[in-house]
C-alpha atoms as a PDB file:
ATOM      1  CA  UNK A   1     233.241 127.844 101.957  1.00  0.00           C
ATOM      2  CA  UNK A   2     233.827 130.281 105.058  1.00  0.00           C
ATOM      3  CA  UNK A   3     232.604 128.693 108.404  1.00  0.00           C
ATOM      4  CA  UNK A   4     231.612 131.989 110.821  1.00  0.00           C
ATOM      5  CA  UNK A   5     230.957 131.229 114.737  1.00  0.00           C
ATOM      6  CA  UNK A   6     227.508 132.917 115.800  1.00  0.00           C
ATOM      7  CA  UNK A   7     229.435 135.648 117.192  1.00  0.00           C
ATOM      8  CA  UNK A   8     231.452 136.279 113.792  1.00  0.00           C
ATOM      9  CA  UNK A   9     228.117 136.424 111.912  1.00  0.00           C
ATOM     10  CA  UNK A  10     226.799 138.314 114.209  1.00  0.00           C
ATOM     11  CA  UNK A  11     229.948 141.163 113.817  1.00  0.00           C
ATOM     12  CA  UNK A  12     229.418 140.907 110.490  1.00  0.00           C
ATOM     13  CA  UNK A  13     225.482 141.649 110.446  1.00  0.00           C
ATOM     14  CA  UNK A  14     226.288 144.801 112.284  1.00  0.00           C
ATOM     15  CA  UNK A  15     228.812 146.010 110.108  1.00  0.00           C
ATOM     16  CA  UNK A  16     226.311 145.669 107.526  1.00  0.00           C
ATOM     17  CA  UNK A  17     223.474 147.481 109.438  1.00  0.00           C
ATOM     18  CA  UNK A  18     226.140 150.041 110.663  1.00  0.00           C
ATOM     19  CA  UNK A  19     226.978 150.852 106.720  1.00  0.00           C
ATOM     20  CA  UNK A  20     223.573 151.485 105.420  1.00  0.00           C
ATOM     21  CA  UNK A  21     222.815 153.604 108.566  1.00  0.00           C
ATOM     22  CA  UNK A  22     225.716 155.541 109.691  1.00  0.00           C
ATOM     23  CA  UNK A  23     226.122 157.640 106.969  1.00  0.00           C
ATOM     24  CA  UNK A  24     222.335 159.149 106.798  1.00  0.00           C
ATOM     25  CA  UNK A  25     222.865 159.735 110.748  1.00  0.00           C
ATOM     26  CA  UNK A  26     226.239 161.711 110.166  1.00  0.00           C
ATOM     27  CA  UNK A  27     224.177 164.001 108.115  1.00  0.00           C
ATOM     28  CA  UNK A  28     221.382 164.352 110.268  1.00  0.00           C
ATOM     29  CA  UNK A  29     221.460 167.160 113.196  1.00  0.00           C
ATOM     30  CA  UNK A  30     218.651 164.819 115.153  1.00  0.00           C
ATOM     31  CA  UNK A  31     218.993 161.484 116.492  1.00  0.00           C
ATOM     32  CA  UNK A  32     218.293 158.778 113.440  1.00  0.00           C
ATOM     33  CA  UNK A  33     215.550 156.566 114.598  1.00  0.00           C
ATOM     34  CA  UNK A  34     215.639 152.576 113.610  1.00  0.00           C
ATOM     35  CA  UNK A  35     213.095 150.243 114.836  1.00  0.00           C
ATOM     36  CA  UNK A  36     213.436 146.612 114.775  1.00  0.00           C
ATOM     37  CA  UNK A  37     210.365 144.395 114.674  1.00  0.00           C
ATOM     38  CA  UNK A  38     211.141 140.824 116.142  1.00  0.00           C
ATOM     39  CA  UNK A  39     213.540 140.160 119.120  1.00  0.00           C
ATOM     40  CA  UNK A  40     214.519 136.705 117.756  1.00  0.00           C
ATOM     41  CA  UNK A  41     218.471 136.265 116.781  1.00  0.00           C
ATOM     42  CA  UNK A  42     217.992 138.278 114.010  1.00  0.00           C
ATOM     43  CA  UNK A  43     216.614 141.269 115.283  1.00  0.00           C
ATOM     44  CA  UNK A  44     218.125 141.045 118.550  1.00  0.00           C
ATOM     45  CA  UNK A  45     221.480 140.769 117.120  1.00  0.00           C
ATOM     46  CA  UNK A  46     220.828 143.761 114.448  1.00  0.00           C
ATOM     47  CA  UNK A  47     219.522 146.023 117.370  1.00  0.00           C
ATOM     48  CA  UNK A  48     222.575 145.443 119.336  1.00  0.00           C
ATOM     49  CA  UNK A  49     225.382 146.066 117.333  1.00  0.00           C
ATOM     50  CA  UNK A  50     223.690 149.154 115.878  1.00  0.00           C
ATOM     51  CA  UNK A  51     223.096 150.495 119.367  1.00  0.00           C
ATOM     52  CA  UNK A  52     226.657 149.562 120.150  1.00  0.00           C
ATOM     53  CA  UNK A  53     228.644 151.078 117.290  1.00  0.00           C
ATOM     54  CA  UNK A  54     226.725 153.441 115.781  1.00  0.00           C
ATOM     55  CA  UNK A  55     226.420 157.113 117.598  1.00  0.00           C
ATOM     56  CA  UNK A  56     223.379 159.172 117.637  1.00  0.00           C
ATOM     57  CA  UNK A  57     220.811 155.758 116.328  1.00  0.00           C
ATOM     58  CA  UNK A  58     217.860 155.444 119.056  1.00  0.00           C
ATOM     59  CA  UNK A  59     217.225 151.875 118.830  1.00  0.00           C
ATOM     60  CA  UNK A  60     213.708 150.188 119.577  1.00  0.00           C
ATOM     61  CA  UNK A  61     213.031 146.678 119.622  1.00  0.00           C
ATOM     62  CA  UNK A  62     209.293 145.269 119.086  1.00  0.00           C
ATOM     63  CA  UNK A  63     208.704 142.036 120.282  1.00  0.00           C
ATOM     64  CA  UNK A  64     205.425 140.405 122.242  1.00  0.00           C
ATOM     65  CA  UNK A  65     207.419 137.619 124.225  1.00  0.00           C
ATOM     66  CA  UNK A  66     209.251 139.035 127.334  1.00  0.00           C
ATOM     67  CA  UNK A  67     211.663 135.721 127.071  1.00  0.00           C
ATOM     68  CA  UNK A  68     213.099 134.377 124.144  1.00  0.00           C
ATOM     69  CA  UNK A  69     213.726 130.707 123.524  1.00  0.00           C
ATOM     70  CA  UNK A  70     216.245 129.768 120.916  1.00  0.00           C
ATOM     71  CA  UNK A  71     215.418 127.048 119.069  1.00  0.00           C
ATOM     72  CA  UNK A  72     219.337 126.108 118.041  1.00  0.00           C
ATOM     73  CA  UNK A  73     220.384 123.842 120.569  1.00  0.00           C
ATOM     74  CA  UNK A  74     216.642 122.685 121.661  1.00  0.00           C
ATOM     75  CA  UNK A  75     217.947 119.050 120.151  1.00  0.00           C
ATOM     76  CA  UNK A  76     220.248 119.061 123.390  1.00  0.00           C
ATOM     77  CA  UNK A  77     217.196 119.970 125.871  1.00  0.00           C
ATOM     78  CA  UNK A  78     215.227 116.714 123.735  1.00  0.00           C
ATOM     79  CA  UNK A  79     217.815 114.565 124.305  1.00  0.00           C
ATOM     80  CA  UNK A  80     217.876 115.422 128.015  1.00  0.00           C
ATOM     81  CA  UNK A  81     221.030 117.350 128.126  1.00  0.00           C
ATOM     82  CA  UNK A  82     220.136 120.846 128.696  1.00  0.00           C
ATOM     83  CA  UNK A  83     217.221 122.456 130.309  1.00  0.00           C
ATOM     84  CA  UNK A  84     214.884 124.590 128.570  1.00  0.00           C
ATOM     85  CA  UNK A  85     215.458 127.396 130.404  1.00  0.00           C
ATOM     86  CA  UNK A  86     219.564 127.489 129.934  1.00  0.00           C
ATOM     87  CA  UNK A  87     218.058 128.083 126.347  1.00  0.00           C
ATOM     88  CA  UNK A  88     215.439 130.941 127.518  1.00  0.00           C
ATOM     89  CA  UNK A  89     216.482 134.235 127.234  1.00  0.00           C
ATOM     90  CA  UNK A  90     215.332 137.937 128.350  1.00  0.00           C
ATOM     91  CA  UNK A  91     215.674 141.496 127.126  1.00  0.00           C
ATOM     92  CA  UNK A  92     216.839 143.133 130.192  1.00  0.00           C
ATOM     93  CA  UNK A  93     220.845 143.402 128.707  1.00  0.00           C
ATOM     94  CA  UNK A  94     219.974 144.833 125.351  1.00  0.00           C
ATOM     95  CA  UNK A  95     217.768 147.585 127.480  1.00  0.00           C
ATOM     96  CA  UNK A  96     220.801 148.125 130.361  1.00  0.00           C
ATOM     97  CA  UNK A  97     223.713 147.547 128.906  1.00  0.00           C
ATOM     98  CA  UNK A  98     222.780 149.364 125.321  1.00  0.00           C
ATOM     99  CA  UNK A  99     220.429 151.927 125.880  1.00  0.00           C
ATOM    100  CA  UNK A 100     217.767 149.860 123.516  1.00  0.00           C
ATOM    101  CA  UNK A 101     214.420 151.017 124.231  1.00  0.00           C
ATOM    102  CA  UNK A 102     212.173 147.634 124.699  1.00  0.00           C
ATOM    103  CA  UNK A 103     208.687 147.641 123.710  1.00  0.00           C
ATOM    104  CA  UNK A 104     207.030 144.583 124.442  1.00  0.00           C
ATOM    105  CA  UNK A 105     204.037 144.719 121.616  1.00  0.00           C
ATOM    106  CA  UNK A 106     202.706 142.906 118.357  1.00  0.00           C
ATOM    107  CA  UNK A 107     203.851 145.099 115.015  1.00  0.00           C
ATOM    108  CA  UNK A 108     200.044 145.249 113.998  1.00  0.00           C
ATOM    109  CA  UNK A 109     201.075 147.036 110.555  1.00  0.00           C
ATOM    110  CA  UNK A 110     203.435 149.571 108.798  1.00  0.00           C
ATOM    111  CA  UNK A 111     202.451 152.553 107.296  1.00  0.00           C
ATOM    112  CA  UNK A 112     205.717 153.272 104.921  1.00  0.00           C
ATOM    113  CA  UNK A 113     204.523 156.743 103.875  1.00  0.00           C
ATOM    114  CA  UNK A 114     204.325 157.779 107.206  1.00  0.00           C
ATOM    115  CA  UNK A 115     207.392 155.511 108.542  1.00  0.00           C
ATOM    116  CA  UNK A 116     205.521 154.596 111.343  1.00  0.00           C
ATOM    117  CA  UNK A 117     204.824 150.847 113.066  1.00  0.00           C
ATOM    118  CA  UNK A 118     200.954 150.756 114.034  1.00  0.00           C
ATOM    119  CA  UNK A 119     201.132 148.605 117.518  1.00  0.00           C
ATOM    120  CA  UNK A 120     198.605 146.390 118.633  1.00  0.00           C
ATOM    121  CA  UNK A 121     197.930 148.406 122.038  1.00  0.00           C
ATOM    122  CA  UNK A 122     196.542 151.439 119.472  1.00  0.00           C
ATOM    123  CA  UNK A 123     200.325 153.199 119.775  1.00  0.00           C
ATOM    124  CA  UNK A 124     202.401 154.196 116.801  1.00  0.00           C
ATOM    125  CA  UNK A 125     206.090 154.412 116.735  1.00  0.00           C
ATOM    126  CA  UNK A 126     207.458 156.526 113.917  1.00  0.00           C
ATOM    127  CA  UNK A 127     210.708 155.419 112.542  1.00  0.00           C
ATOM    128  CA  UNK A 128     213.584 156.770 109.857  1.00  0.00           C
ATOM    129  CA  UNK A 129     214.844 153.068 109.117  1.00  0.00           C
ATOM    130  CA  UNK A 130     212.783 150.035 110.109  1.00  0.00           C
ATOM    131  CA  UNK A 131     213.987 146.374 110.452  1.00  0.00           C
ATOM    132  CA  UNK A 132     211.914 143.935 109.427  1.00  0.00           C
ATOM    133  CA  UNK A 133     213.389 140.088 111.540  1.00  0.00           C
ATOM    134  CA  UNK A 134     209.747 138.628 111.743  1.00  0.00           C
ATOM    135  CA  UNK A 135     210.849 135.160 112.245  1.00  0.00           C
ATOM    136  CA  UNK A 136     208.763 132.201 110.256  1.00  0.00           C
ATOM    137  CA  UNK A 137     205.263 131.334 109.901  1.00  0.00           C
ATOM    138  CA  UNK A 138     203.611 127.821 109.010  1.00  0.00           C
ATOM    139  CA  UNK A 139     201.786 127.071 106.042  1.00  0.00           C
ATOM    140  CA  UNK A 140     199.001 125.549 107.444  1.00  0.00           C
ATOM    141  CA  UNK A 141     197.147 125.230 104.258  1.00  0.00           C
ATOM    142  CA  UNK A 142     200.013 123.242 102.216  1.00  0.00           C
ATOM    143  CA  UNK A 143     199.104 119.751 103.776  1.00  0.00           C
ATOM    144  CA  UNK A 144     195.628 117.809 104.568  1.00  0.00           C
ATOM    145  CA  UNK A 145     194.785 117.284 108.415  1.00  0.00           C
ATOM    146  CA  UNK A 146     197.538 119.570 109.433  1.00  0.00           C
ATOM    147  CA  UNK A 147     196.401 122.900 111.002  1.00  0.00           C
ATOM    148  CA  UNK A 148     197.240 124.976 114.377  1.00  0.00           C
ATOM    149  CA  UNK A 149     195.097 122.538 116.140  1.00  0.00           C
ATOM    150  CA  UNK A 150     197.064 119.798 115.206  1.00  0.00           C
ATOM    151  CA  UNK A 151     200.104 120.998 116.884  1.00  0.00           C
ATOM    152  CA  UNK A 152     198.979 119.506 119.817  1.00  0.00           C
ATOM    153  CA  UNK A 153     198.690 116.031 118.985  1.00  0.00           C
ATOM    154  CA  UNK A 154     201.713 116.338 116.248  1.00  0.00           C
ATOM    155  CA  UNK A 155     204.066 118.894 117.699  1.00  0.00           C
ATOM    156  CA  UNK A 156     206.296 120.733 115.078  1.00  0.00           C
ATOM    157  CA  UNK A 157     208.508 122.252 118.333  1.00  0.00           C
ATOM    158  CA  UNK A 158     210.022 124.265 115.335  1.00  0.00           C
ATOM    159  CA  UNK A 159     209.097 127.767 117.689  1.00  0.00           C
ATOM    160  CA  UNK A 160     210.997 127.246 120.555  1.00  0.00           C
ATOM    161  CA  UNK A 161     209.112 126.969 123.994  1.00  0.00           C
ATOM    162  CA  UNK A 162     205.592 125.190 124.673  1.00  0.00           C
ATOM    163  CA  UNK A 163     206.221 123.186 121.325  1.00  0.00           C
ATOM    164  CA  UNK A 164     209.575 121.777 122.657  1.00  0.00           C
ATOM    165  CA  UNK A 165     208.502 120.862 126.100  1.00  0.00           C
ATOM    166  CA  UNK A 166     205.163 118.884 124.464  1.00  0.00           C
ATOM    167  CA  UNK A 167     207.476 116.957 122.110  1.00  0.00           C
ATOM    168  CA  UNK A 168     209.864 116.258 124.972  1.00  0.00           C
ATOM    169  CA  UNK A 169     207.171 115.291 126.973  1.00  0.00           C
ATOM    170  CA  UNK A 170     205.618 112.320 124.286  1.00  0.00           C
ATOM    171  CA  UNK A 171     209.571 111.314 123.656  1.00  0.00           C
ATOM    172  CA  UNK A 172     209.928 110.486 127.701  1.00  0.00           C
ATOM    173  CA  UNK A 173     206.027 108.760 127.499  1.00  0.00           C
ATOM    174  CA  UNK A 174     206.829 106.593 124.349  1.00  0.00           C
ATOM    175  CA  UNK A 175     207.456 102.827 124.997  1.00  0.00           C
ATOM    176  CA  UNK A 176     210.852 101.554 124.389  1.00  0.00           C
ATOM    177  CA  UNK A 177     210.328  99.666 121.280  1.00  0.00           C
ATOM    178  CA  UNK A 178     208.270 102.586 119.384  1.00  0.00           C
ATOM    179  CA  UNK A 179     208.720 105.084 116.098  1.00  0.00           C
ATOM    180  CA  UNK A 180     209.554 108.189 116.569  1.00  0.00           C
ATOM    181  CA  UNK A 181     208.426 109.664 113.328  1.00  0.00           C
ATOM    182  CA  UNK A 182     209.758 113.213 112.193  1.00  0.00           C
ATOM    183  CA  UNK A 183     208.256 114.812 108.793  1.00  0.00           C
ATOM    184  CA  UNK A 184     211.144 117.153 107.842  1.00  0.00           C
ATOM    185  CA  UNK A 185     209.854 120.204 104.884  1.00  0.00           C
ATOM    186  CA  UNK A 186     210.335 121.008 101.628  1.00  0.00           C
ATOM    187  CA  UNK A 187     212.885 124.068 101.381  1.00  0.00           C
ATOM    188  CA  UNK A 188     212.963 126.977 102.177  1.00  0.00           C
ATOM    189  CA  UNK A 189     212.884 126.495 105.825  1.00  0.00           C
ATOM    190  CA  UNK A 190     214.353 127.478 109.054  1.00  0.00           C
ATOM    191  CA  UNK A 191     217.575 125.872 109.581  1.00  0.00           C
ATOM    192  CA  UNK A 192     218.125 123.251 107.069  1.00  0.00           C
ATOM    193  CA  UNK A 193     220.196 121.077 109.684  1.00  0.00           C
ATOM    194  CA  UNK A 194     217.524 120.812 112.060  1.00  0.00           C
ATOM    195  CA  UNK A 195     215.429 118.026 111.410  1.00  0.00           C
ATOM    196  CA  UNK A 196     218.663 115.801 111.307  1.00  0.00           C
ATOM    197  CA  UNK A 197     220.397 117.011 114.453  1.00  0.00           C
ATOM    198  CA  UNK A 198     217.200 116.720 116.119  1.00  0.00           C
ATOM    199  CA  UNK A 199     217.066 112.569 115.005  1.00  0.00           C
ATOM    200  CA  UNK A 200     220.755 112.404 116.024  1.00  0.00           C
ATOM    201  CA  UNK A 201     219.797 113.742 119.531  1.00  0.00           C
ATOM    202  CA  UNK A 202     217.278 111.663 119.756  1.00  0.00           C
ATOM    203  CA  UNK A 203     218.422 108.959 118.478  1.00  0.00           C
ATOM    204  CA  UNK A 204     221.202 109.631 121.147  1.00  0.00           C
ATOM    205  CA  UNK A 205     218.967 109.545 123.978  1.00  0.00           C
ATOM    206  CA  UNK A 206     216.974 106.656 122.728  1.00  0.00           C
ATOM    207  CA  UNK A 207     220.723 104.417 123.114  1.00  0.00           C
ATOM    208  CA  UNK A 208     220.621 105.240 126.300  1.00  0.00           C
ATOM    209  CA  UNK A 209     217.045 104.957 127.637  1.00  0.00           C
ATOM    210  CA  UNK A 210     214.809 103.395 124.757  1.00  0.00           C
ATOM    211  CA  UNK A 211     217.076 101.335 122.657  1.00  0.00           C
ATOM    212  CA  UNK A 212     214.555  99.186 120.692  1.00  0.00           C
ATOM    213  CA  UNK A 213     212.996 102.066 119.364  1.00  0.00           C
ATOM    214  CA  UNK A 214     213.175 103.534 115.713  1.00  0.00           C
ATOM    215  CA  UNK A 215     213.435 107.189 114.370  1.00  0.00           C
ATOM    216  CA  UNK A 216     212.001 107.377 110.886  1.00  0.00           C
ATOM    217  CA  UNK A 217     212.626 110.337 108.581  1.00  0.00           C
ATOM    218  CA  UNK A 218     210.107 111.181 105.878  1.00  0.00           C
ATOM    219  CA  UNK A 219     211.751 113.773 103.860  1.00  0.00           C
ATOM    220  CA  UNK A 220     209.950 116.261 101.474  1.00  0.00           C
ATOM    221  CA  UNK A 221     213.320 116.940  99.904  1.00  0.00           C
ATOM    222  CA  UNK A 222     215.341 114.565  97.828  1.00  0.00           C
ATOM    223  CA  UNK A 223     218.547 115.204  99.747  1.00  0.00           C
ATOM    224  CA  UNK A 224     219.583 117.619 103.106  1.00  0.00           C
ATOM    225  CA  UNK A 225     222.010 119.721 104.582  1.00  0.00           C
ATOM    226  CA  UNK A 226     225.359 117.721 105.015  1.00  0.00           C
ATOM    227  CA  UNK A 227     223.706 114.629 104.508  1.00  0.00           C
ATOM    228  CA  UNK A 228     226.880 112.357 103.887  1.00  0.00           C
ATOM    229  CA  UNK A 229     228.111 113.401 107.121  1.00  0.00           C
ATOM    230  CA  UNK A 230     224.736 113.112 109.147  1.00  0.00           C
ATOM    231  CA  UNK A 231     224.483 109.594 107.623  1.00  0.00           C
ATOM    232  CA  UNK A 232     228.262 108.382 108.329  1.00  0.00           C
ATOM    233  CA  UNK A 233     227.324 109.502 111.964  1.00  0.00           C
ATOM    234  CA  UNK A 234     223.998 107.510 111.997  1.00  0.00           C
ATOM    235  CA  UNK A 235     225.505 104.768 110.575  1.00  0.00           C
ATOM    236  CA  UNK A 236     228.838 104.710 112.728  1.00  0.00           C
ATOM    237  CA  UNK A 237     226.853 105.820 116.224  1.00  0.00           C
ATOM    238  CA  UNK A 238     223.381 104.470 116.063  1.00  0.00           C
ATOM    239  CA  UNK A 239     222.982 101.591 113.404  1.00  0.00           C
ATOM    240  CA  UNK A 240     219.731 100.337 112.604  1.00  0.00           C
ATOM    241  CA  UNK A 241     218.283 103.096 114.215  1.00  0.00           C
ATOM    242  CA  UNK A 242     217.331 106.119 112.491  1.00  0.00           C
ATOM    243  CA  UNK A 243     216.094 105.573 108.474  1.00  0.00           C
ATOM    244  CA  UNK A 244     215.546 108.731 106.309  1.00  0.00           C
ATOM    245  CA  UNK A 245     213.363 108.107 103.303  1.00  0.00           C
ATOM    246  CA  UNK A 246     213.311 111.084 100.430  1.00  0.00           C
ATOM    247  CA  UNK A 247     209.930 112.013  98.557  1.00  0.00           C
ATOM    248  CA  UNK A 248     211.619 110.270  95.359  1.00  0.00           C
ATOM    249  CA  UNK A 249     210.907 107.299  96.886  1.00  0.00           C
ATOM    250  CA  UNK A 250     207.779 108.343  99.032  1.00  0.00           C
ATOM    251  CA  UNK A 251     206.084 110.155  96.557  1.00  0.00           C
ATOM    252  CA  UNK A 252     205.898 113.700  98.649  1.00  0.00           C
ATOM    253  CA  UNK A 253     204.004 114.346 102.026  1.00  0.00           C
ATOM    254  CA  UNK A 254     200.154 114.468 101.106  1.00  0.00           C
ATOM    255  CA  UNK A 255     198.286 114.409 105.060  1.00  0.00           C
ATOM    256  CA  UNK A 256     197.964 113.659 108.188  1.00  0.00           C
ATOM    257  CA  UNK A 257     195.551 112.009 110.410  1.00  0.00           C
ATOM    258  CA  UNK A 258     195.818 112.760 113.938  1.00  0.00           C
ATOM    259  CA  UNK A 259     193.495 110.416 115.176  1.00  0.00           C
ATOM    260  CA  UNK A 260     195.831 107.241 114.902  1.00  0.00           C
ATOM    261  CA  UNK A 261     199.143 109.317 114.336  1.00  0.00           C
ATOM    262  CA  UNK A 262     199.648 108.697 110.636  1.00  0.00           C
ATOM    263  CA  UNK A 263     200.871 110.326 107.826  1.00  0.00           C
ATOM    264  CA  UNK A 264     199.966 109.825 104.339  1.00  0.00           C
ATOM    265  CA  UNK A 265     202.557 109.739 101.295  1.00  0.00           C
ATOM    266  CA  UNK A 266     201.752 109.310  97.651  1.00  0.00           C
ATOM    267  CA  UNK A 267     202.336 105.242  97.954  1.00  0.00           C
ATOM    268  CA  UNK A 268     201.889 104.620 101.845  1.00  0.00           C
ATOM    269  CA  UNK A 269     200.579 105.751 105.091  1.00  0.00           C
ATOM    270  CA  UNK A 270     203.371 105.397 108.265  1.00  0.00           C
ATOM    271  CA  UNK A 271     202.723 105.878 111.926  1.00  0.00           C
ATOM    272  CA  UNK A 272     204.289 106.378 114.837  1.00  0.00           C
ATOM    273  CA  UNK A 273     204.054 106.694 118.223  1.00  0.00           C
ATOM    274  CA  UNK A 274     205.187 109.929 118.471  1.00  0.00           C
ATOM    275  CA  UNK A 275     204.839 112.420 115.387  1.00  0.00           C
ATOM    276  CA  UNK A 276     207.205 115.222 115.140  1.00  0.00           C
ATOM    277  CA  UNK A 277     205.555 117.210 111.698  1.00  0.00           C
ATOM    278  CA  UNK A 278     207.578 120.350 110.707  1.00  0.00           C
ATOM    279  CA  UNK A 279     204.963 122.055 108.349  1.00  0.00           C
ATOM    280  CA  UNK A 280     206.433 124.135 104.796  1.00  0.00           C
ATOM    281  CA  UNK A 281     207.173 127.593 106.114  1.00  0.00           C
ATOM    282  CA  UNK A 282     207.666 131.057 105.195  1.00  0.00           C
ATOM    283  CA  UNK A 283     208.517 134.627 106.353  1.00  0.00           C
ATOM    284  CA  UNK A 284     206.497 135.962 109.429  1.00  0.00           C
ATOM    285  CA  UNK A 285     202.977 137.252 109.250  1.00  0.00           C
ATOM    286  CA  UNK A 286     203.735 141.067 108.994  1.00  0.00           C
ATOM    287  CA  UNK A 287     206.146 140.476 106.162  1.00  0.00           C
ATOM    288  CA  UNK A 288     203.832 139.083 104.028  1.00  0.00           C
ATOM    289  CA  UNK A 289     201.092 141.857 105.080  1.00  0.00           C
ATOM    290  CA  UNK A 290     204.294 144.420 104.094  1.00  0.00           C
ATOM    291  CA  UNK A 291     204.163 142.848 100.453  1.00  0.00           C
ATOM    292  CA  UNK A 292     208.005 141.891 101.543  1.00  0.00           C
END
């Protein structure tokens, strides 16, 4: 199996946007117009190399948030070894440096027999090609007790920013001696290696500062990313710490109660004093409106 950096991927996801649009533009007398809805690493990263390498495209990027926080490396800010803001990141470059035109705006709808985006603010921004990079939304529906509400009390931190300093902020108030409990979801999800870096983080900065305390795993999958290697590591660096438990033997997630920080399985109900519930997930809101 190939192993790209971010960068590499990122080359390559250009070449592949530069291939389906160059040619189109080469034929075309007027500039080809691509928008890109969602200035996460996707869209960002698709924006940018089309901007950069292919003449005559004018570029615009939709996206609400005028900073971006990446939620890769958000297990280092948990574990107290980066700031949140090191990971917080604006637009200005794409707009300077590549001519991209920034419109900070919710993608309220597309109208694909016009090719135009329908913005929230009442605008419309007609398009040639359109990008679709709406990032992830939470199926708040697929377990009991667990809603948007409940995101306060059991933080999922799996969008970047508010989420991430709230679960930061119960890890540092938790009593040496307590459970950390993360709910980790069934697949497909964002970043299959997530839930486990994010225990091995933790689990490093509990050594250090909590050491009695426990991390327990409850897994809606029978098995995760690398999991050999995460467990060699738990095993080798933090023993007796950190204990991952699959729905084979749980039964499956059913609910949550956020009154007394519990969460239900098929055969038991587990608590902790911290909750950390990544919900099942699926593609962004206006990709499912898009029939996509």
């Amino acid at each position: 199996m190939n192993c790209w950096t971010r960068r590499e991927f990122g080359s390559l996801v250009g070449a592949a946007c530069l291939t389906a649009v160059a040619p189109r533009v080469a034929r075309s007398q007027a500039s080809a117009r691509v928008v890109v809805i969602g200035g996460g690493i996707g869209g960002a990263t698709v924006a940018k190399y089309l901007a950069a390498n292919a003449a005559g495209i004018e570029v615009t990027l939709v996206e609400p948030k005028a900073r971006y926080t990446t939620c890769f490396f958000s297990a280092l800010y948990l574990a107290g070894m980066r700031s949140l803001e090191s990971l917080t990141h604006g637009y200005e470059t794409l707009a300077q440096r590549y001519g991209i035109k920034i419109v900070h705006d919710f993608a309220a709808a597309i109208d694909p027999v016009a090719k135009t985006v329908n913005l929230k603010s009442g605008g419309k921004l007609p398009y040639d090609r359109l990008v679709l990079a709406p990032g992830i939304a939470f199926k708040f529906d697929a377990i009991e007790g667990y809603d948007e509400a409940a995101t306060e009390i059991m933080p999922h931190a799996w969008i970047a920013g508010p989420q991430t300093e709230l679960l930061r902020q119960q890890l540092d108030s938790m009593e040496d001696g307590g459970v950390f409990l993360i709910v980790s979801p069934p697949n497909p999800f964002r970043c299959p290696p997530g839930p486990y870096e994010r225990a091995s983080l933790v689990a490093y900065y509990f050594k250090q500062f909590k050491p009695r305390s426990k991390i327990l795993i409850l897994d809606a999958k029978d098995s995760f990313f690398e999991q050999e290697l995460f467990q060699d590591a738990w095993v080798r660096h933090y023993p007796g710490m950190i204990e991952w438990l699959p729905a084979q033997f749980t039964g499956g997630i059913k609910g949550v109660d956020i009154k007394d920080l519990s969460v239900k399985t098929a055969g038991d109900t587990f608590k902790g004093a911290v909750v950390n519930f990544i919900p099942p997930q699926m593609a962004g809101g206006l990709a499912q409106q898009a029939g996509l």
